[in-house]
PDB file of N, CA and C in Angstrom:
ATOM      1  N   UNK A   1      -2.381  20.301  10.519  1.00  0.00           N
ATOM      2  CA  UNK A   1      -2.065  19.618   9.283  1.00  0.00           C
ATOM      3  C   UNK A   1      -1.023  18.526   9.518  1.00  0.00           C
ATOM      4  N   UNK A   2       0.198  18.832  10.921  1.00  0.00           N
ATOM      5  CA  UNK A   2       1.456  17.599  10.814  1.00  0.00           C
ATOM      6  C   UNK A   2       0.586  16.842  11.146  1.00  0.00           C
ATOM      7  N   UNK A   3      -0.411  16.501  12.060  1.00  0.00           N
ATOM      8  CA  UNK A   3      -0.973  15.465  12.680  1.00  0.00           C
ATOM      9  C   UNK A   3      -1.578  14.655  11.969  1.00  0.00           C
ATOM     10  N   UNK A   4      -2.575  15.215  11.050  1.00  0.00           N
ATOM     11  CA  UNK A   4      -3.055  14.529   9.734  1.00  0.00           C
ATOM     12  C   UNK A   4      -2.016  13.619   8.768  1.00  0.00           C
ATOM     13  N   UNK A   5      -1.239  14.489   8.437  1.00  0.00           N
ATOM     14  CA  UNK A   5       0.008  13.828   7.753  1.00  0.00           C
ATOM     15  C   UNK A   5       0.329  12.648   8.511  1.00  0.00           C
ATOM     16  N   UNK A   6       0.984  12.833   9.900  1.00  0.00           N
ATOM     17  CA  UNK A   6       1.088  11.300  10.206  1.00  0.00           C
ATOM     18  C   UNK A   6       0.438  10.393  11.056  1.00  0.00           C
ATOM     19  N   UNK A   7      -1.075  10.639  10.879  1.00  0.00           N
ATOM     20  CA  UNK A   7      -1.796  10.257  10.767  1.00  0.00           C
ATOM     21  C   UNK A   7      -1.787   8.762   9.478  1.00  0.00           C
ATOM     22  N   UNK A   8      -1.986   9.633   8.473  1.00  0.00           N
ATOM     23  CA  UNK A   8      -2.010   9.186   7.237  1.00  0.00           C
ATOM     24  C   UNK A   8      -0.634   8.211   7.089  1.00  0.00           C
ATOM     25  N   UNK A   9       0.180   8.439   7.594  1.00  0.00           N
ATOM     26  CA  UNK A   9       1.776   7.749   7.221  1.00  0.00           C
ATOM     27  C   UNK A   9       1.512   6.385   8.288  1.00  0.00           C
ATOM     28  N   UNK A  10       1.105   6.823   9.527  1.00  0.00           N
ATOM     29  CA  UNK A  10       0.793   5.585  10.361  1.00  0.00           C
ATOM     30  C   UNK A  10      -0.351   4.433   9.809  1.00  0.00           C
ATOM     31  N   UNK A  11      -1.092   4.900   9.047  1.00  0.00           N
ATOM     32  CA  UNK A  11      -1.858   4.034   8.149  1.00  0.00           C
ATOM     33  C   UNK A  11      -1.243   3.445   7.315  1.00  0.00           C
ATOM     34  N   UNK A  12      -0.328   4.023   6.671  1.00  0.00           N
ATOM     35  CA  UNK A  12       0.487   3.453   5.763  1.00  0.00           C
ATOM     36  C   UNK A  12       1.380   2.095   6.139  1.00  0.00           C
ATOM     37  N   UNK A  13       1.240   2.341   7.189  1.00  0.00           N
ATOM     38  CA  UNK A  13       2.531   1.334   8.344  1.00  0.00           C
ATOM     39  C   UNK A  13       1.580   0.273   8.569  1.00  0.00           C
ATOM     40  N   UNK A  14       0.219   1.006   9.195  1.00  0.00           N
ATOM     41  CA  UNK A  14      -0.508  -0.446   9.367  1.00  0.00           C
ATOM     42  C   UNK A  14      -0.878  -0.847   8.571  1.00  0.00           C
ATOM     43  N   UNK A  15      -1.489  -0.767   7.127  1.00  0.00           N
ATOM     44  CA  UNK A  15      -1.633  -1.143   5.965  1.00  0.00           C
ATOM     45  C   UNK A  15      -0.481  -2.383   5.371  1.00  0.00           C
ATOM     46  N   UNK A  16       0.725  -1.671   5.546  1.00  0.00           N
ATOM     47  CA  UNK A  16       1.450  -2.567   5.217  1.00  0.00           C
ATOM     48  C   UNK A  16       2.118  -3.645   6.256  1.00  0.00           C
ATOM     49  N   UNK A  17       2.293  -3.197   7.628  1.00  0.00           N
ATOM     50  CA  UNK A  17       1.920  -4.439   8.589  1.00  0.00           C
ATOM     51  C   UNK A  17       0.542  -5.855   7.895  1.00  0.00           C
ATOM     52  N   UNK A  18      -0.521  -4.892   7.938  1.00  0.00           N
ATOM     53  CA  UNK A  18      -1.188  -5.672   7.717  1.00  0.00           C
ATOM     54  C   UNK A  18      -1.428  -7.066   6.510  1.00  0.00           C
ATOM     55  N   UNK A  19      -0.741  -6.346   5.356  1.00  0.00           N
ATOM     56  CA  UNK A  19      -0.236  -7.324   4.339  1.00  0.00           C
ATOM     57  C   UNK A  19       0.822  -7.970   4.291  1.00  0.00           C
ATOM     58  N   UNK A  20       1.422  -7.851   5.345  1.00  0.00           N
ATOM     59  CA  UNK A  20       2.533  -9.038   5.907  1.00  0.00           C
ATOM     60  C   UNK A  20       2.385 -10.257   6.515  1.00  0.00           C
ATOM     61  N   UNK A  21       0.981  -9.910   7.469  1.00  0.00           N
ATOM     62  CA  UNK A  21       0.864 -10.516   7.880  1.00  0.00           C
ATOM     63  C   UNK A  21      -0.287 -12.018   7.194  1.00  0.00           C
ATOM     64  N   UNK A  22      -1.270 -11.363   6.684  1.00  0.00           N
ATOM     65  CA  UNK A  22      -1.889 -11.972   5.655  1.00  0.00           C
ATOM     66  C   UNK A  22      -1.163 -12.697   5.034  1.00  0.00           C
ATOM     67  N   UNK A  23      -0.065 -12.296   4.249  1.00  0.00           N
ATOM     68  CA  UNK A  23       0.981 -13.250   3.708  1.00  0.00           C
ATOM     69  C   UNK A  23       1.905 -14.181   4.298  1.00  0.00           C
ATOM     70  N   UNK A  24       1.929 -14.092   5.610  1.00  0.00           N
ATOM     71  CA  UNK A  24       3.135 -14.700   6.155  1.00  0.00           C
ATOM     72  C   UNK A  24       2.699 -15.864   5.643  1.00  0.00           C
ATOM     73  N   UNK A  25       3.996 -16.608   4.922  1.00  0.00           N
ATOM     74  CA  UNK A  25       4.423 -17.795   4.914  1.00  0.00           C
ATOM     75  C   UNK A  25       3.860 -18.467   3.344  1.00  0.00           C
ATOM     76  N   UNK A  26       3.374 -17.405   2.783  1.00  0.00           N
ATOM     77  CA  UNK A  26       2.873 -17.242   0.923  1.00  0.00           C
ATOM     78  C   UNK A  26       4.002 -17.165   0.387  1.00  0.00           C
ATOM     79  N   UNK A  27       4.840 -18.177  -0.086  1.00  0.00           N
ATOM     80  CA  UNK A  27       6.092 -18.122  -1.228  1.00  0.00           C
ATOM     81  C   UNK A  27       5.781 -18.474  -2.533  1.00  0.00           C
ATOM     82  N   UNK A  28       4.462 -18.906  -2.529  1.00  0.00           N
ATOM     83  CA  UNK A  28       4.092 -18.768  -4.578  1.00  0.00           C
ATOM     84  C   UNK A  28       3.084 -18.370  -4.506  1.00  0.00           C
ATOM     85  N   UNK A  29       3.373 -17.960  -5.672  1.00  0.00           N
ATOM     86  CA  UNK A  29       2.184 -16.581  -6.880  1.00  0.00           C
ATOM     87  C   UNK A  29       0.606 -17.716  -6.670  1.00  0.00           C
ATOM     88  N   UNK A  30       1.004 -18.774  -6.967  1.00  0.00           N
ATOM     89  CA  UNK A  30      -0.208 -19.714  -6.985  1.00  0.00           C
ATOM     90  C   UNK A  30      -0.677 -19.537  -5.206  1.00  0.00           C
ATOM     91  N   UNK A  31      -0.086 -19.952  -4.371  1.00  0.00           N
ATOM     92  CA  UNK A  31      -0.610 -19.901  -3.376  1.00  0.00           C
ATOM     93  C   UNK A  31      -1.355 -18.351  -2.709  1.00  0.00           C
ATOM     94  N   UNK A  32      -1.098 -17.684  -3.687  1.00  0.00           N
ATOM     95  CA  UNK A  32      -1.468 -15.975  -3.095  1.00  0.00           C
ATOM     96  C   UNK A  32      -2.603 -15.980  -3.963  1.00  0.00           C
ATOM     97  N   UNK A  33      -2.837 -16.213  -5.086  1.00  0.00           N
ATOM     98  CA  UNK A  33      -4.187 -15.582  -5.699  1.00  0.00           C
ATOM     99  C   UNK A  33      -5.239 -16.945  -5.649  1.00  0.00           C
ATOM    100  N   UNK A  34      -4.401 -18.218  -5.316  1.00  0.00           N
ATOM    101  CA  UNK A  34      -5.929 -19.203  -4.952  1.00  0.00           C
ATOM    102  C   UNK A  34      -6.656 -18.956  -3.852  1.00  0.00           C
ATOM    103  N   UNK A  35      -5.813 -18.087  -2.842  1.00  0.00           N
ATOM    104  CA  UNK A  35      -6.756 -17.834  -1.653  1.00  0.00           C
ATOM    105  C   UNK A  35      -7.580 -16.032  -1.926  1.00  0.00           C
ATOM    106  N   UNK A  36      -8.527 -16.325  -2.190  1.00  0.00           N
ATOM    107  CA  UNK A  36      -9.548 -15.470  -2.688  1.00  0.00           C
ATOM    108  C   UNK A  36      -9.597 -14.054  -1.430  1.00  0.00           C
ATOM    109  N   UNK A  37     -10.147 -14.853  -0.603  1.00  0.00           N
ATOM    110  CA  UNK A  37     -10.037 -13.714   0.713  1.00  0.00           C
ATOM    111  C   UNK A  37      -8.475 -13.058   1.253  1.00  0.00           C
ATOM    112  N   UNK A  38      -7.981 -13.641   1.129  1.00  0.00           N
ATOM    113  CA  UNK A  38      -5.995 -12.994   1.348  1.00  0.00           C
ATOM    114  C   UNK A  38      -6.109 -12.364   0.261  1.00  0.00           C
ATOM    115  N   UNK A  39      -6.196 -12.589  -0.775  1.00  0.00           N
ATOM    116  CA  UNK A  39      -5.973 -11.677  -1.917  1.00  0.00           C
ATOM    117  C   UNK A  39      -7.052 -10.318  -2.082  1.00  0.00           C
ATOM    118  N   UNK A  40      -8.239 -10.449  -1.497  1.00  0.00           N
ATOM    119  CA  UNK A  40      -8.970  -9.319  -1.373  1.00  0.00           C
ATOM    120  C   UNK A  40      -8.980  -8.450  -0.198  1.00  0.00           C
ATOM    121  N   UNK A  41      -8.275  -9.021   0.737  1.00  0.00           N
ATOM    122  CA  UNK A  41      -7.897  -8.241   2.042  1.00  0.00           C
ATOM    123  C   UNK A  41      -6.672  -7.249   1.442  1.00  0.00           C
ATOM    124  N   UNK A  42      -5.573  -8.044   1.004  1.00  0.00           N
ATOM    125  CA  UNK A  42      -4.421  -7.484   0.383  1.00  0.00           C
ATOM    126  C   UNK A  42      -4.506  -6.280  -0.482  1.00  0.00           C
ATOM    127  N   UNK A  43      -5.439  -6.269  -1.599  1.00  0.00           N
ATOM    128  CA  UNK A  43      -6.149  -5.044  -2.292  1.00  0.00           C
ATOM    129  C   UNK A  43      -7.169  -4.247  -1.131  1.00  0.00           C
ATOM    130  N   UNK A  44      -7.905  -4.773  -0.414  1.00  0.00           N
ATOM    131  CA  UNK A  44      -8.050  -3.829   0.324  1.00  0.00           C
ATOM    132  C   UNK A  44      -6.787  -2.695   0.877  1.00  0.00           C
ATOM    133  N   UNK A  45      -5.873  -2.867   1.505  1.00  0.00           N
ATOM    134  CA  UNK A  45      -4.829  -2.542   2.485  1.00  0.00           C
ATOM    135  C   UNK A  45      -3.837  -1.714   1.528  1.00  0.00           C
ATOM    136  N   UNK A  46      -3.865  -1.844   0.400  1.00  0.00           N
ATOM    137  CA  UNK A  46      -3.313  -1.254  -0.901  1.00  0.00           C
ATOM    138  C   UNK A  46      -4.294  -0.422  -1.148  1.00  0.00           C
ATOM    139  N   UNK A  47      -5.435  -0.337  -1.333  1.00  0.00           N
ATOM    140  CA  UNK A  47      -6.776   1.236  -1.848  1.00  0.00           C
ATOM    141  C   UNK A  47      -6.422   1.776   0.077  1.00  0.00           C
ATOM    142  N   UNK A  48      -6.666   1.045   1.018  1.00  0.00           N
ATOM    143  CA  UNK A  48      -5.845   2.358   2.151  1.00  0.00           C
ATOM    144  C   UNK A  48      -4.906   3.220   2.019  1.00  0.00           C
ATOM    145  N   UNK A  49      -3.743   2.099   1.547  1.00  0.00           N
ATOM    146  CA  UNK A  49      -2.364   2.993   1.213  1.00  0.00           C
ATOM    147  C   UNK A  49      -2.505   3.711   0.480  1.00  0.00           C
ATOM    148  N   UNK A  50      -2.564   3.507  -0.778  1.00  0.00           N
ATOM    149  CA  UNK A  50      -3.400   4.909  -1.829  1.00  0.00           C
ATOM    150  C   UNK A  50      -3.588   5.879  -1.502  1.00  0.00           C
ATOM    151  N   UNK A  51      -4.885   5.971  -1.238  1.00  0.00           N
ATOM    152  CA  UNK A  51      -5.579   6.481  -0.072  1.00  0.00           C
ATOM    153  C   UNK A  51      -5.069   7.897   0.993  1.00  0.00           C
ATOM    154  N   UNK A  52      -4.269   6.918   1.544  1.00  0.00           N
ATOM    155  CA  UNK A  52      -3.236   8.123   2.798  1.00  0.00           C
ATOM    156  C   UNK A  52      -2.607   8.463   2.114  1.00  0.00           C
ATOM    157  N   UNK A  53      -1.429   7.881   0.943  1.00  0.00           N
ATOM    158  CA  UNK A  53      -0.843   8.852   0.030  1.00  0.00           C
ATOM    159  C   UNK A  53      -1.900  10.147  -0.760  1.00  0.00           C
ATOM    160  N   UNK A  54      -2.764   9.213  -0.986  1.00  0.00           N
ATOM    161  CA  UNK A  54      -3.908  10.791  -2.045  1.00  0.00           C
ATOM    162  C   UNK A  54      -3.209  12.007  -0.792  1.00  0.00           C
ATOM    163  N   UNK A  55      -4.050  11.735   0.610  1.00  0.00           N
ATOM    164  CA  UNK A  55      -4.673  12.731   1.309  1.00  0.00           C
ATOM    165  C   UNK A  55      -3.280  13.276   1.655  1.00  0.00           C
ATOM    166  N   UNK A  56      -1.801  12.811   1.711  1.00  0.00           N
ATOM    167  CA  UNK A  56      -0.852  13.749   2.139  1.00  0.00           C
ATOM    168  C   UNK A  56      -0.262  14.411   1.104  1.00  0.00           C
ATOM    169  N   UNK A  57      -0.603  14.097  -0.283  1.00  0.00           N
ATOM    170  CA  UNK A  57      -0.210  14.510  -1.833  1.00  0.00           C
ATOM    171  C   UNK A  57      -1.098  16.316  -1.640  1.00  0.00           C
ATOM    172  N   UNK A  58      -2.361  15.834  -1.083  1.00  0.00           N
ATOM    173  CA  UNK A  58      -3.330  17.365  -1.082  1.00  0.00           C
ATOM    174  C   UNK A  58      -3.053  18.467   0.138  1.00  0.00           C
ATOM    175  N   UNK A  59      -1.953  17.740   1.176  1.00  0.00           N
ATOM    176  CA  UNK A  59      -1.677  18.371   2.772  1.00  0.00           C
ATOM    177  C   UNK A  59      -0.430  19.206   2.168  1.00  0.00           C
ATOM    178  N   UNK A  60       0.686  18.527   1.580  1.00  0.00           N
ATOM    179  CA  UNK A  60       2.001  18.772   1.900  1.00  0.00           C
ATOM    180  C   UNK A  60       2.527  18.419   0.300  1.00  0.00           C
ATOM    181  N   UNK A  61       2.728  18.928  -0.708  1.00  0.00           N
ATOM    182  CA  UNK A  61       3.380  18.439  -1.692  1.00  0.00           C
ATOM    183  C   UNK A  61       4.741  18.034  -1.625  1.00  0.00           C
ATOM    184  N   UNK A  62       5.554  18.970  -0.870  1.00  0.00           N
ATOM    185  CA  UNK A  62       6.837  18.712  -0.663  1.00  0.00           C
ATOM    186  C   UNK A  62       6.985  17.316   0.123  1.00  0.00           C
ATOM    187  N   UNK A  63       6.514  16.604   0.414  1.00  0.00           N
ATOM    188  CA  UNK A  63       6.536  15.192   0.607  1.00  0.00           C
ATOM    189  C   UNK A  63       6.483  13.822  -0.071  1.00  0.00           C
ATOM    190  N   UNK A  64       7.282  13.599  -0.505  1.00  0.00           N
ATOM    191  CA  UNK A  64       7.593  12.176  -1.509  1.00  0.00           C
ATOM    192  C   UNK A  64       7.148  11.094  -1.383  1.00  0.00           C
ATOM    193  N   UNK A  65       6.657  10.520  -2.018  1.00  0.00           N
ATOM    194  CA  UNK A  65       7.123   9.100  -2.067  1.00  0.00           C
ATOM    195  C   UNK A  65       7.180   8.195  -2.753  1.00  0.00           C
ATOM    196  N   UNK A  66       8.071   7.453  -2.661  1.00  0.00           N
ATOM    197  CA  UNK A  66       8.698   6.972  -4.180  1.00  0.00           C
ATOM    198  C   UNK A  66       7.128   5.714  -4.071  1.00  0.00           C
ATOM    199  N   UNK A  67       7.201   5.970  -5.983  1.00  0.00           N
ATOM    200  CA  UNK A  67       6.197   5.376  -6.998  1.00  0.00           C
ATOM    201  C   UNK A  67       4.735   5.653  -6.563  1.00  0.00           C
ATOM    202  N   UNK A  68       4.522   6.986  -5.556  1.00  0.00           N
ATOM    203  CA  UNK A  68       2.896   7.110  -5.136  1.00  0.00           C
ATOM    204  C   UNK A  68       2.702   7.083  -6.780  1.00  0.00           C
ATOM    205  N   UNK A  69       2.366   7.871  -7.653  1.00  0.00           N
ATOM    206  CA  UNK A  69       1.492   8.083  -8.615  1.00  0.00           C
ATOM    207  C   UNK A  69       1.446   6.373  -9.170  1.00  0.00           C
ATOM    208  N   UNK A  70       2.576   5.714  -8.785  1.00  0.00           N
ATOM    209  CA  UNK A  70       1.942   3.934  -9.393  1.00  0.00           C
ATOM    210  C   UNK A  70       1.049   3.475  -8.532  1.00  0.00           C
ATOM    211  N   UNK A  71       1.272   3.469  -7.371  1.00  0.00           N
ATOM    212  CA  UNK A  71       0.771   2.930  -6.231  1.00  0.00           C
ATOM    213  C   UNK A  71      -0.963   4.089  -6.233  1.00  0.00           C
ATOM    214  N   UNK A  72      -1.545   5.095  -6.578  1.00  0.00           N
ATOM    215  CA  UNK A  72      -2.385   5.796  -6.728  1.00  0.00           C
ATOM    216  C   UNK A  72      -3.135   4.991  -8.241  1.00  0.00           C
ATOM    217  N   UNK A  73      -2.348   4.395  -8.998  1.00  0.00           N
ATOM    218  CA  UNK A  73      -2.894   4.297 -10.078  1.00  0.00           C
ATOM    219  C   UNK A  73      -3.245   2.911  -9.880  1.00  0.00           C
ATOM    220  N   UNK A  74      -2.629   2.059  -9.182  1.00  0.00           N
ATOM    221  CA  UNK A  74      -3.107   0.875  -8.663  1.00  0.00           C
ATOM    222  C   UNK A  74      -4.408   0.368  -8.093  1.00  0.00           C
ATOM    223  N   UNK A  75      -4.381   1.501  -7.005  1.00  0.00           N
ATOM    224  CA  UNK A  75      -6.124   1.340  -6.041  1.00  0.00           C
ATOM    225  C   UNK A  75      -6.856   1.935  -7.178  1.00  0.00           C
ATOM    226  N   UNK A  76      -6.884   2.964  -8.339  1.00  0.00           N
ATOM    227  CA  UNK A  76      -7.503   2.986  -9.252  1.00  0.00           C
ATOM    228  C   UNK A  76      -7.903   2.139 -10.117  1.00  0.00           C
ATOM    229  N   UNK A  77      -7.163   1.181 -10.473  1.00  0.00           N
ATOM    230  CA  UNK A  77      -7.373   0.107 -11.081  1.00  0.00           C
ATOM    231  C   UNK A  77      -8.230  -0.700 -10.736  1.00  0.00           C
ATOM    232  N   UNK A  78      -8.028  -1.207  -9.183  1.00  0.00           N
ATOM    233  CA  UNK A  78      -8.712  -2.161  -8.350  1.00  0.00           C
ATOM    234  C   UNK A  78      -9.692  -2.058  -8.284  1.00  0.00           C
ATOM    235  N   UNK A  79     -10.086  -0.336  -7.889  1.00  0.00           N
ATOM    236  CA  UNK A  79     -11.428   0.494  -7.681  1.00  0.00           C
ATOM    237  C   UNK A  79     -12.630   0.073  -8.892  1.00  0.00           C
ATOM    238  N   UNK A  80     -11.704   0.732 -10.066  1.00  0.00           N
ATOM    239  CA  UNK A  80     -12.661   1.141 -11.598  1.00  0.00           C
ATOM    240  C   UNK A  80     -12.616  -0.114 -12.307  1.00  0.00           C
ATOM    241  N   UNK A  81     -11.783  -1.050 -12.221  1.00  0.00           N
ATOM    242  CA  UNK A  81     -11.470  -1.821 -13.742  1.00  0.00           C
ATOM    243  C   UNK A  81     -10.856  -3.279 -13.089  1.00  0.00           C
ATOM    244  N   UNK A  82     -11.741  -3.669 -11.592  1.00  0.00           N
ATOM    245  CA  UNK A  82     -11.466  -4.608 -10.842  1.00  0.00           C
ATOM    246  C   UNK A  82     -11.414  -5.924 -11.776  1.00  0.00           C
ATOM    247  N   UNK A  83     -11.814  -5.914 -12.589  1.00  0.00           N
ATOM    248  CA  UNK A  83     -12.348  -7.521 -13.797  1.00  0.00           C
ATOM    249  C   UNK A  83     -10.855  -7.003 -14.819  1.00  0.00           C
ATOM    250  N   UNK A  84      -9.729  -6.241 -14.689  1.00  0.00           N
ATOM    251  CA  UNK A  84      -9.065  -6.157 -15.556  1.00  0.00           C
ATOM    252  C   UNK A  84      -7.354  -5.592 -14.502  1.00  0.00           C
ATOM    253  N   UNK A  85      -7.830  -6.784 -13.051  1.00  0.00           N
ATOM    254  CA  UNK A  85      -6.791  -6.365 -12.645  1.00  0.00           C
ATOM    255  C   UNK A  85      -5.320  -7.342 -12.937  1.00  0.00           C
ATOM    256  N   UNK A  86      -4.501  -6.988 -13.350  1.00  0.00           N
ATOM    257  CA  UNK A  86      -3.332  -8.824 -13.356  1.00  0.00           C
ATOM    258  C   UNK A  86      -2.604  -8.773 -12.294  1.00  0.00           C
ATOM    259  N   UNK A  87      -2.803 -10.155 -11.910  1.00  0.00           N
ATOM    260  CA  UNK A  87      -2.436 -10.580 -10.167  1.00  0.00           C
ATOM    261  C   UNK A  87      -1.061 -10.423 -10.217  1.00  0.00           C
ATOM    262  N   UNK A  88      -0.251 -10.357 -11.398  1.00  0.00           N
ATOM    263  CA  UNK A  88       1.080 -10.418 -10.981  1.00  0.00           C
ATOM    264  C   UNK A  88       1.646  -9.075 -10.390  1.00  0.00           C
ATOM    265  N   UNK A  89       1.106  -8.004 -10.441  1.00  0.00           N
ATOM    266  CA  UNK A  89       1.392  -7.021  -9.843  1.00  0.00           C
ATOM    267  C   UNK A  89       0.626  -6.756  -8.578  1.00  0.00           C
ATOM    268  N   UNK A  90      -0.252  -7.055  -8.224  1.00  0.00           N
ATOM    269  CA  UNK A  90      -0.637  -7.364  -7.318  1.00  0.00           C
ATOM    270  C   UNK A  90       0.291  -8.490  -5.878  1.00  0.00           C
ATOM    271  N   UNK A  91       0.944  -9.345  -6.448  1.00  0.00           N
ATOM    272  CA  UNK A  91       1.751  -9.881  -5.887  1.00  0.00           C
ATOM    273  C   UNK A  91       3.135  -9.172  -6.155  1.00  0.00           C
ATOM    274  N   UNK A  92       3.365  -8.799  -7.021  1.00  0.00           N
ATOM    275  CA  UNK A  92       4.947  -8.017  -7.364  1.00  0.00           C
ATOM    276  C   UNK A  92       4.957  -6.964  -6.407  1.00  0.00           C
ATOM    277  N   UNK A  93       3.902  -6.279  -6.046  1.00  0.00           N
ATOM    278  CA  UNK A  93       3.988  -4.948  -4.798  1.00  0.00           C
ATOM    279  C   UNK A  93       4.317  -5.721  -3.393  1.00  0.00           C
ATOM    280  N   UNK A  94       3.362  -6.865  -3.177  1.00  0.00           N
ATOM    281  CA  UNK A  94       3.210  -7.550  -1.841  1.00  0.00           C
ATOM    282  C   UNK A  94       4.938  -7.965  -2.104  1.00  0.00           C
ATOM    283  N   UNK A  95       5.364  -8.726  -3.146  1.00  0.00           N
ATOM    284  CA  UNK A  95       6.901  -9.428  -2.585  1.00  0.00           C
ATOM    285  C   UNK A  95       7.970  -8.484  -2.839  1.00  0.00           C
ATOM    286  N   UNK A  96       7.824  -7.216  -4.045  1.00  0.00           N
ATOM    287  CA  UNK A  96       9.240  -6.502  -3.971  1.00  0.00           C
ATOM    288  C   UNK A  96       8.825  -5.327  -3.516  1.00  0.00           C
ATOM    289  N   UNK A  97       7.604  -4.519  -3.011  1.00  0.00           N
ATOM    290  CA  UNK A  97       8.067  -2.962  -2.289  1.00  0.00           C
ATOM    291  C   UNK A  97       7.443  -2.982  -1.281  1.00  0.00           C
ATOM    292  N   UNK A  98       6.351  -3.994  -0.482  1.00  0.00           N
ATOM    293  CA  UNK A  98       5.436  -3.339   0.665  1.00  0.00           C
ATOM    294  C   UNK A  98       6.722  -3.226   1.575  1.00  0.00           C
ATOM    295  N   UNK A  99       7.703  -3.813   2.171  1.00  0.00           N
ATOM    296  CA  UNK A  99       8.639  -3.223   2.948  1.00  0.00           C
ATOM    297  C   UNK A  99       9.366  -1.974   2.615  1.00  0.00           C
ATOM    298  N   UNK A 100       9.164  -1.794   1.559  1.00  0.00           N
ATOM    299  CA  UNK A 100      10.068  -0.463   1.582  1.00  0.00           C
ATOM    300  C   UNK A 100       8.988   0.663   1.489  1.00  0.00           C
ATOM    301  N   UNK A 101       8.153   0.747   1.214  1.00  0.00           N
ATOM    302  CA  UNK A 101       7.173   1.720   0.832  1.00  0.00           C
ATOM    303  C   UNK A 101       7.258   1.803   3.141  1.00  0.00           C
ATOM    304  N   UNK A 102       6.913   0.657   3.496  1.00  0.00           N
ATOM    305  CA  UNK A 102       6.522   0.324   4.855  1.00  0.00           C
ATOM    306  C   UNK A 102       8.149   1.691   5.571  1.00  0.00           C
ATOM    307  N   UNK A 103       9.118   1.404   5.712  1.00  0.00           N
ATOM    308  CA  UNK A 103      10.627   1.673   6.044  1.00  0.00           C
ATOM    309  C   UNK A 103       9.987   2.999   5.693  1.00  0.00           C
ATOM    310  N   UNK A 104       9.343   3.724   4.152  1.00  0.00           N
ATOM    311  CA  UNK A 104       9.873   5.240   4.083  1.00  0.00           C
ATOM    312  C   UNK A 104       9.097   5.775   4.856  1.00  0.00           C
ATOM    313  N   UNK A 105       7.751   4.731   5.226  1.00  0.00           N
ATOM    314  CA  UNK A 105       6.569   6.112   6.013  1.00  0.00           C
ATOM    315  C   UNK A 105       7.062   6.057   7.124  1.00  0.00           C
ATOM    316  N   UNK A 106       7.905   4.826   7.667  1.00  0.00           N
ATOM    317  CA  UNK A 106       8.267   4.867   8.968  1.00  0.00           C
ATOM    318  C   UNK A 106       9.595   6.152   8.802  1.00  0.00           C
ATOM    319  N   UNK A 107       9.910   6.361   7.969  1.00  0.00           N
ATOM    320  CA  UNK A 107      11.475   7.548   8.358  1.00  0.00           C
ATOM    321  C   UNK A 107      10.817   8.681   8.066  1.00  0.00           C
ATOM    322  N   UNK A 108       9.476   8.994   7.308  1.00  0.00           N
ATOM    323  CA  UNK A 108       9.083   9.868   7.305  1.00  0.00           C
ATOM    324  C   UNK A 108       8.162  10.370   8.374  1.00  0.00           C
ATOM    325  N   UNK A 109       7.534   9.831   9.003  1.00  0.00           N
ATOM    326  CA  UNK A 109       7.400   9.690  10.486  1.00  0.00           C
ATOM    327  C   UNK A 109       7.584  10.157  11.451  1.00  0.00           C
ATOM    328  N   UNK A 110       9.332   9.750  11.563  1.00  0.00           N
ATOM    329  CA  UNK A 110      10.156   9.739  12.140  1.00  0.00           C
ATOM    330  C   UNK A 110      10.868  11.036  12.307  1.00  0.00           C
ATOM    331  N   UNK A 111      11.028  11.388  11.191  1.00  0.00           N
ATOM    332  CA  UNK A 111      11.353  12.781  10.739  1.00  0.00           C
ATOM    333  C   UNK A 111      10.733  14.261  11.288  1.00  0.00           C
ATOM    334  N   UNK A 112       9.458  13.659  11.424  1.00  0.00           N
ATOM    335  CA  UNK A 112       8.137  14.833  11.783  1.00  0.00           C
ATOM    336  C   UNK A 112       8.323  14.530  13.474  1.00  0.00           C
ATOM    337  N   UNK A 113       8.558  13.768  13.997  1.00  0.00           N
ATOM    338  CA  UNK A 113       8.473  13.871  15.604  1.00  0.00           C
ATOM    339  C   UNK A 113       9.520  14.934  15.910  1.00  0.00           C
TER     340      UNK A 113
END
């Protein structure tokens, strides 16, 4: 079961590696949702993160992490009600938490070695 877990947390890392990098050098809201494919890679890498949070929510309850049930309700959104998603949160995750969400899987991680 630890292996799965960080398993799942190392996804989390590359997930959010990965939307860093997509973004590098995106400093407006306009420049992030005119590019169609960055912005659907980006929701991709977010329903991952989800995702590995679902599967360590069903491994280990005693394991946190701050705003999964937003971040769960997010790739839900994307998933079910894609024609009713608003980009500003979509960009509000990419500019104020993918590093920190990124930092906790890495200490949680970290923790388990």
């Amino acid at each position: 079961m630890q292996l799965k877990i960080k398993k799942y947390l190392q996804d989390i890392i590359t997930s959010a590696e990965s939307i860093k990098h997509f973004t590098k050098g995106i400093t407006k809201y306009e420049d992030f949702i005119s590019n169609k494919m960055m912005y659907r890679a980006v929701e991709r890498e977010l329903e991952i993160i989800a995702e590995a949070i679902t599967r360590i929510n069903k491994l280990e309850t005693s394991i946190e992490i701050t705003n999964s049930k937003k971040i769960i309700g997010l790739r839900n959104r994307v998933i079910h009600s894609y024609d009713n998603i608003n980009d500003d949160i979509i960009w509000g995750v990419v500019v104020n938490h993918i590093d920190g969400l990124k930092n906790e899987a890495l200490e949680l991680l970290n923790k388990m070695e």
